[in-house]
C-alpha atoms as a PDB file:
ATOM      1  CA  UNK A   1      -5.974 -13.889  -4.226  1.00  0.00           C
ATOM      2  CA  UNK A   2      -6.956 -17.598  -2.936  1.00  0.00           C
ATOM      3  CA  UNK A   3      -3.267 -18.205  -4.675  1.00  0.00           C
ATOM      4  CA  UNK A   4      -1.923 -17.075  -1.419  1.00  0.00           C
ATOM      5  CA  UNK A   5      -3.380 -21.083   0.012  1.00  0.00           C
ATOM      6  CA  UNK A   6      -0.323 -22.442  -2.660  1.00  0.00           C
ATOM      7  CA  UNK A   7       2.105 -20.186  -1.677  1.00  0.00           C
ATOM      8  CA  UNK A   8       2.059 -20.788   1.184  1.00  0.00           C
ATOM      9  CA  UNK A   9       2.655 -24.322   1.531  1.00  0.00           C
ATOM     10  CA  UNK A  10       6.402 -23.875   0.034  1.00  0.00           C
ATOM     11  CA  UNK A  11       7.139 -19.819   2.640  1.00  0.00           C
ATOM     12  CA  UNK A  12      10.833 -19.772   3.282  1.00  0.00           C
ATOM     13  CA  UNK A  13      11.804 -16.885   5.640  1.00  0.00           C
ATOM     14  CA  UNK A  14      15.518 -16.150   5.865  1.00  0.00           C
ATOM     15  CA  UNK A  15      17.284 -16.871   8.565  1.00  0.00           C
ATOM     16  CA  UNK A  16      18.284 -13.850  10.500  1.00  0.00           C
ATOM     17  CA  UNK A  17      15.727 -11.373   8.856  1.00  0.00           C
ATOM     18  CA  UNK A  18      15.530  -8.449  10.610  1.00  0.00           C
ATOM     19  CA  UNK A  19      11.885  -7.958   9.685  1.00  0.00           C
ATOM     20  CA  UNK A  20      11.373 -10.923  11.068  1.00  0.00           C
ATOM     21  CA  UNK A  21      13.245 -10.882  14.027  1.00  0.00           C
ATOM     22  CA  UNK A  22      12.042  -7.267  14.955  1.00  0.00           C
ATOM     23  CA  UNK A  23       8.318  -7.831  14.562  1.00  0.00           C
ATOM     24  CA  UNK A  24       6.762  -9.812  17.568  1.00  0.00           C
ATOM     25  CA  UNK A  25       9.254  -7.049  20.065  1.00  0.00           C
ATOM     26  CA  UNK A  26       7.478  -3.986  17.930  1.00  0.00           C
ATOM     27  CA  UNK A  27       3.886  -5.773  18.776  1.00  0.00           C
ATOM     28  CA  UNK A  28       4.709  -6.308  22.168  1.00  0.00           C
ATOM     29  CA  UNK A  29       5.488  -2.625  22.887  1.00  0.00           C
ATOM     30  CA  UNK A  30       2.057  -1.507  21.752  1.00  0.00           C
ATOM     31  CA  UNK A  31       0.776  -4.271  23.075  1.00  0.00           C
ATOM     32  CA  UNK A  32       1.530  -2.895  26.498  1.00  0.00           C
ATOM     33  CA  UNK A  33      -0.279   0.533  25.952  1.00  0.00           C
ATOM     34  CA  UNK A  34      -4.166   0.795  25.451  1.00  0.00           C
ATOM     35  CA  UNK A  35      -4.448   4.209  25.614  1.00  0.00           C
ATOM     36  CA  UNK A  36      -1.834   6.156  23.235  1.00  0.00           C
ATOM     37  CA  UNK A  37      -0.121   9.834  24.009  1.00  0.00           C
ATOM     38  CA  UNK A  38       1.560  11.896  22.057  1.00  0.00           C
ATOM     39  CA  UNK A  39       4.885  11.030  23.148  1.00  0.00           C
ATOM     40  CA  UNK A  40       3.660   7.118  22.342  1.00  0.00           C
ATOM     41  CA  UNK A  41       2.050   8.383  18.841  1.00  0.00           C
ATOM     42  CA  UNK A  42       5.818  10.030  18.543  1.00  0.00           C
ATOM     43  CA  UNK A  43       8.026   6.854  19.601  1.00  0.00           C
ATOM     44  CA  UNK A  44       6.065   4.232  17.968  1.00  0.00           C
ATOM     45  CA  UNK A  45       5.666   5.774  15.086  1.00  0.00           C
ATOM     46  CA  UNK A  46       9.867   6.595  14.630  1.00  0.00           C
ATOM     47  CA  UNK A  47      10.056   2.590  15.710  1.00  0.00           C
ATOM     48  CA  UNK A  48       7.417   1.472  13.251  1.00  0.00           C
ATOM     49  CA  UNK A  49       9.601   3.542  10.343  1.00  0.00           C
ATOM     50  CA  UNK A  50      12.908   2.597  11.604  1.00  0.00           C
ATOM     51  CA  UNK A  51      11.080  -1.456  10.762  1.00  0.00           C
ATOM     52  CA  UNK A  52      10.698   0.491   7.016  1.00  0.00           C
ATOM     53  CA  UNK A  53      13.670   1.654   4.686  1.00  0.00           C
ATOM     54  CA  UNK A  54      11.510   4.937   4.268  1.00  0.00           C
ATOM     55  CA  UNK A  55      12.608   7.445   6.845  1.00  0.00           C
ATOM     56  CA  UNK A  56       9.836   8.723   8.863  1.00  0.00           C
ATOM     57  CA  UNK A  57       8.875  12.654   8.464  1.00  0.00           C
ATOM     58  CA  UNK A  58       6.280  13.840  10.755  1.00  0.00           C
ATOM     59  CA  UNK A  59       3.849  16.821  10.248  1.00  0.00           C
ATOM     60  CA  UNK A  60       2.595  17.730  13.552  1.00  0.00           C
ATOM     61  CA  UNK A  61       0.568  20.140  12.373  1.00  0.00           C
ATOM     62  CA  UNK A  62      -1.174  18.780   9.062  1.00  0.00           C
ATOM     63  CA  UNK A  63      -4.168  20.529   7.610  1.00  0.00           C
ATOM     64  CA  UNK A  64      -6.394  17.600   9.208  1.00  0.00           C
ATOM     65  CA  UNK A  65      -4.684  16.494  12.459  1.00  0.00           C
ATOM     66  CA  UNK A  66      -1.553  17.111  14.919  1.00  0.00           C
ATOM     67  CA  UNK A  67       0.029  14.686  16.937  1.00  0.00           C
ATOM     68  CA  UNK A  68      -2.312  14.384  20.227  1.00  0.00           C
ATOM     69  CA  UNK A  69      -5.173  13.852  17.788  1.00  0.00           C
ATOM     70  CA  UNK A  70      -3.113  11.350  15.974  1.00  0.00           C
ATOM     71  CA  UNK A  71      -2.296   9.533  19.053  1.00  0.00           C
ATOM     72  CA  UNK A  72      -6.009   9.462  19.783  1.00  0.00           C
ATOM     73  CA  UNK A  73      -6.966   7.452  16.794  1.00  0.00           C
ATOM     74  CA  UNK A  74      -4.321   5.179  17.248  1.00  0.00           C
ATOM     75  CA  UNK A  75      -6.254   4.801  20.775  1.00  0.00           C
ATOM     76  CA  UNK A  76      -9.745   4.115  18.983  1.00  0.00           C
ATOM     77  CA  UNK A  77      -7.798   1.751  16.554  1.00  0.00           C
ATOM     78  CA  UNK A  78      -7.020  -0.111  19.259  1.00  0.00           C
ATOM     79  CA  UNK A  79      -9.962  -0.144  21.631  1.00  0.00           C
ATOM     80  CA  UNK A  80     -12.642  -0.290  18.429  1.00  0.00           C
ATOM     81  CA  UNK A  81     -10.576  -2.085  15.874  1.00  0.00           C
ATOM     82  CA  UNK A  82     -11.209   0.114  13.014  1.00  0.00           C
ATOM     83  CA  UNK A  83     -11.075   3.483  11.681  1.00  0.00           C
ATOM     84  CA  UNK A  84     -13.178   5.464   9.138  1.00  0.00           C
ATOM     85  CA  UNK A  85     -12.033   6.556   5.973  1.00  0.00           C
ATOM     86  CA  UNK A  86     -11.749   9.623   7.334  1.00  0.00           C
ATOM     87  CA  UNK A  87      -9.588   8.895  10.513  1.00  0.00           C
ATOM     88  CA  UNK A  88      -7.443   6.653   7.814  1.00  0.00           C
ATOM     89  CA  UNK A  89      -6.791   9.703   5.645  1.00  0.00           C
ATOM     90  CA  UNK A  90      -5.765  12.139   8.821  1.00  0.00           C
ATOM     91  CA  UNK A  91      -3.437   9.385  10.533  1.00  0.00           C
ATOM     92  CA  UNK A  92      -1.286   9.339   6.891  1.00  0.00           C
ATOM     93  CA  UNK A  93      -1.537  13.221   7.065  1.00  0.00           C
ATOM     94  CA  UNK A  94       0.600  13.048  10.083  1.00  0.00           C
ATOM     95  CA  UNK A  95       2.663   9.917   8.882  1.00  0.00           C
ATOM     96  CA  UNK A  96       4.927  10.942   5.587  1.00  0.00           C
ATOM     97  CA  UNK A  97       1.124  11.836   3.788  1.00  0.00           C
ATOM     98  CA  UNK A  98       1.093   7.846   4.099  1.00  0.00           C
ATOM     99  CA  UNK A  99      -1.270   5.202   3.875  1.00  0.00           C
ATOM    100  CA  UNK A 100       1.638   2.519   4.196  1.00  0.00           C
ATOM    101  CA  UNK A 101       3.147   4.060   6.842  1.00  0.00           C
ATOM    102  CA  UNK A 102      -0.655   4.561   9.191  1.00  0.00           C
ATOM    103  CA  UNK A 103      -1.532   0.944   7.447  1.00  0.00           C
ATOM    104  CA  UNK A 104       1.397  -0.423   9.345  1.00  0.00           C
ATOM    105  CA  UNK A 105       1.784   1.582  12.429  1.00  0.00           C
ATOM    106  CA  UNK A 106      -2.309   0.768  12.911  1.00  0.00           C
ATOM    107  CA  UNK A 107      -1.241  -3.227  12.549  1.00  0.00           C
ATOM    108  CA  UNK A 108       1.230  -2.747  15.357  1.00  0.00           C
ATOM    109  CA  UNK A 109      -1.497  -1.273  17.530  1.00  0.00           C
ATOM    110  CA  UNK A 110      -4.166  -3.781  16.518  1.00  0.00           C
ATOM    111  CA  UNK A 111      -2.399  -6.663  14.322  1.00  0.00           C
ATOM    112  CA  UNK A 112      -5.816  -8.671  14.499  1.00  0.00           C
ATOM    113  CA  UNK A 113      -7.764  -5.844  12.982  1.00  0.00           C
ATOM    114  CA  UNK A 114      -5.036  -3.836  10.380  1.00  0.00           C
ATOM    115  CA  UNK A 115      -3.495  -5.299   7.708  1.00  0.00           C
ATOM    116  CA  UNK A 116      -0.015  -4.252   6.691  1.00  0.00           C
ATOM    117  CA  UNK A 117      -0.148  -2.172   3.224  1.00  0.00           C
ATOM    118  CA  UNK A 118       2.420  -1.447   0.516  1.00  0.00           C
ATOM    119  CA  UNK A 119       3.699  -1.304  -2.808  1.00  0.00           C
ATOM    120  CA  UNK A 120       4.412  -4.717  -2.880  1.00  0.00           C
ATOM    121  CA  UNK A 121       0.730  -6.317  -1.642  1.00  0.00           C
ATOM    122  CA  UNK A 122      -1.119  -3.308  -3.933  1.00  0.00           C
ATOM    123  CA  UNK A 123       0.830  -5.180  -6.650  1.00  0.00           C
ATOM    124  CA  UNK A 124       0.104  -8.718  -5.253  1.00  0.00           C
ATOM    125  CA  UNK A 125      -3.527  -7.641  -5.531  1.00  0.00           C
ATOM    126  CA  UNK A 126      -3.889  -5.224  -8.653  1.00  0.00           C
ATOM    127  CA  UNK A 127      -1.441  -7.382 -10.592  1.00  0.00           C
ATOM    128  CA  UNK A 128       0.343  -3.649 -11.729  1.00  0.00           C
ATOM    129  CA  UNK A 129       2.612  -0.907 -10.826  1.00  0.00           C
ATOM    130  CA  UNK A 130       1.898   0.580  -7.665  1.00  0.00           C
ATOM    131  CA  UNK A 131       2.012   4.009  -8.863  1.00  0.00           C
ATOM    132  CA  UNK A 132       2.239   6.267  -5.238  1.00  0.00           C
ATOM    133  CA  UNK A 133      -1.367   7.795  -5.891  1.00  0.00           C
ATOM    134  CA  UNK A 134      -3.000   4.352  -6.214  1.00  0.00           C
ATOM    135  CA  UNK A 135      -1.212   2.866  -2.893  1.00  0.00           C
ATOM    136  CA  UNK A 136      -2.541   6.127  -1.314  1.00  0.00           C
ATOM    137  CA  UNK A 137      -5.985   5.648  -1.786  1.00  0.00           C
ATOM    138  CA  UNK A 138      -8.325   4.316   1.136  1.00  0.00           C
ATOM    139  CA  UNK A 139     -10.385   2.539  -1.136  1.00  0.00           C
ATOM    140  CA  UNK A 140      -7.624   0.375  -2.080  1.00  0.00           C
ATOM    141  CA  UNK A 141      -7.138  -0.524   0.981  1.00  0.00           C
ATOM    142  CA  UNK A 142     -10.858  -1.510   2.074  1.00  0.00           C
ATOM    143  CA  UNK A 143     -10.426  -3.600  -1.356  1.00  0.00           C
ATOM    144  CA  UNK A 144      -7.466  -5.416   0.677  1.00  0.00           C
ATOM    145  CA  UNK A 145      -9.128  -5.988   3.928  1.00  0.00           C
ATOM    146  CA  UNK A 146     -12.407  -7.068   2.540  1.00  0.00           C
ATOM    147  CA  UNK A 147      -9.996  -9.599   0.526  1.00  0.00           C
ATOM    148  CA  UNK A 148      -8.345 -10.293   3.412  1.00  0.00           C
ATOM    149  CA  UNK A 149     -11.627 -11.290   5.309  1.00  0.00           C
ATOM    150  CA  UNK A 150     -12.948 -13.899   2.299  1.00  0.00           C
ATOM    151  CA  UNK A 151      -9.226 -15.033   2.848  1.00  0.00           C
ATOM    152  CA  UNK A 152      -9.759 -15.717   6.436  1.00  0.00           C
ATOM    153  CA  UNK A 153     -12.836 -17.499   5.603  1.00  0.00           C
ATOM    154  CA  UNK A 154     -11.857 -19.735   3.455  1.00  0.00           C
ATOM    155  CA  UNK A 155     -11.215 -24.198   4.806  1.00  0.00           C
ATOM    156  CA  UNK A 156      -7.860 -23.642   3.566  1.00  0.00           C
ATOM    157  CA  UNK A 157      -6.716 -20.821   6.123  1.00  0.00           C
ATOM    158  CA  UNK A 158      -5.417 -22.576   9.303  1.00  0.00           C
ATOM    159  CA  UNK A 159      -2.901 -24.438   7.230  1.00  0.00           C
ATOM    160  CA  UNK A 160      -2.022 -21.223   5.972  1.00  0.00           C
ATOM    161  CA  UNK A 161      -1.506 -19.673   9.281  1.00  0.00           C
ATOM    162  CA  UNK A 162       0.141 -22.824  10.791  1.00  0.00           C
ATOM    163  CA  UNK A 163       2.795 -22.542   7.689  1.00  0.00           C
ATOM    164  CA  UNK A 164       3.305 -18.925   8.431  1.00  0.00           C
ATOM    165  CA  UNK A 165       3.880 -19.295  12.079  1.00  0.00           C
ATOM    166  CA  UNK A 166       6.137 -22.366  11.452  1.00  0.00           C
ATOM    167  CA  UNK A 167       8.305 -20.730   8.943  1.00  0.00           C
ATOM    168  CA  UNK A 168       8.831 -17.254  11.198  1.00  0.00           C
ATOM    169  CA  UNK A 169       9.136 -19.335  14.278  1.00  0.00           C
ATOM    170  CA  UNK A 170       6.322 -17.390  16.593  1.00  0.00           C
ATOM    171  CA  UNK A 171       2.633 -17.061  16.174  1.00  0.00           C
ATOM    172  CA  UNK A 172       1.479 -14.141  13.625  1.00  0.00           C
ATOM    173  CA  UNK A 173      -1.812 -12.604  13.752  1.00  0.00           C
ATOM    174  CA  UNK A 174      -4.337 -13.958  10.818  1.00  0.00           C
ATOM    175  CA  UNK A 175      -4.059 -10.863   8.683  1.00  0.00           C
ATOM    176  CA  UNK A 176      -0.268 -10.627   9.053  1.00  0.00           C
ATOM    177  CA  UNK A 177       0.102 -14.360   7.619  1.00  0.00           C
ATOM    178  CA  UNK A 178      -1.738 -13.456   5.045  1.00  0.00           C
ATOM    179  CA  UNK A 179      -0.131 -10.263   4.316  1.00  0.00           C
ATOM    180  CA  UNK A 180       3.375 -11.941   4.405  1.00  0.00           C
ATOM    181  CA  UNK A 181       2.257 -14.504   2.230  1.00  0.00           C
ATOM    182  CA  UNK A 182       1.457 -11.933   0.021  1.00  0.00           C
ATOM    183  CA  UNK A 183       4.920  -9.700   0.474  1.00  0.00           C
ATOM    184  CA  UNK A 184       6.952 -12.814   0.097  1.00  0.00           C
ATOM    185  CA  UNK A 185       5.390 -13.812  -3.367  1.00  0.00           C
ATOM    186  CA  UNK A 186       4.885  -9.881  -4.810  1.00  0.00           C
ATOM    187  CA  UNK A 187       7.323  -9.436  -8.180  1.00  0.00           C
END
């Protein structure tokens, strides 16, 4: 992982990415809310899928959660910064049965605390094909974030994150330069 502190010296975002250009107006709407309802669980999740090429299927009534309990942990999420396994596994019950899709609709609620998780940074990490039963797994994720934190840690990071933030053109949260970092440079 500390090959992310090389790769990022040479980023190159494209101009006009819509990823790019949608992400810090995405933040700022859940930046606005601290507590979550259902109909913000509802909306922000359709708006975190429509930033996705996977189109967003909700189960409001999953074995584990429905959406007013869904909207609750995205309230924790935000007010505690973090989730148990358990909350992890219920908010992708709701979400498509997804980790990616609660991984990244949790960043937009708390980017400073969830990292962004997909196919593409499982194989940035486990150097193999992301089968959809290994991205699924919580554990992979903690793997990730706990990653992510030694990351953070590390002399090297600021110039990281002042790469980043020069190369998208605003300021990204820690975890999301290194995440990008990391998307940019997956095979």
């Amino acid at each position: 992982m500390s090959e992310v502190f090389q790769l990022a010296q040479g980023i190159r975002i494209a101009e006009g990415d819509s990823y790019i250009l949608a992400y810090p107006h995405i933040i700022s709407y859940f930046a606005s809310k601290d507590i979550f309802s259902e109909e913000d669980f509802v909306c922000g999740s359709h708006m975190v899928y429509g930033w996705m090429p996977t189109i967003l299927e909700l189960f409001p009534e999953s074995p584990n959660i429905g959406l007013s309990q869904a909207a609750a942990l995205l309230s924790t999420a935000k007010r505690n910064g973090k989730l148990t396994d358990t909350e992890l596994d219920q908010l992708a019950s709701v979400t498509n049965n997804s980790l990616v899709g609660a991984s990244k609709l949790l960043h937009f609620v708390s980017p400073d605390n969830f990292a962004i998780w997909d196919s593409k940074i499982y194989t940035f990490l486990f150097k193999k094909k992301p089968h959809h039963y290994q991205v699924r797994l919580v554990k992979n994720y903690r793997t990730y974030h706990r990653q992510l934190r030694e990351l953070l840690a590390d002399s090297r990071f600021p110039f990281l994150h002042a790469s980043v933030n020069k190369a998208v053109g605003y300021e990204v949260s820690r975890l999301r330069a290194l995440e990008l970092v990391m998307f940019q440079h997956s095979p």
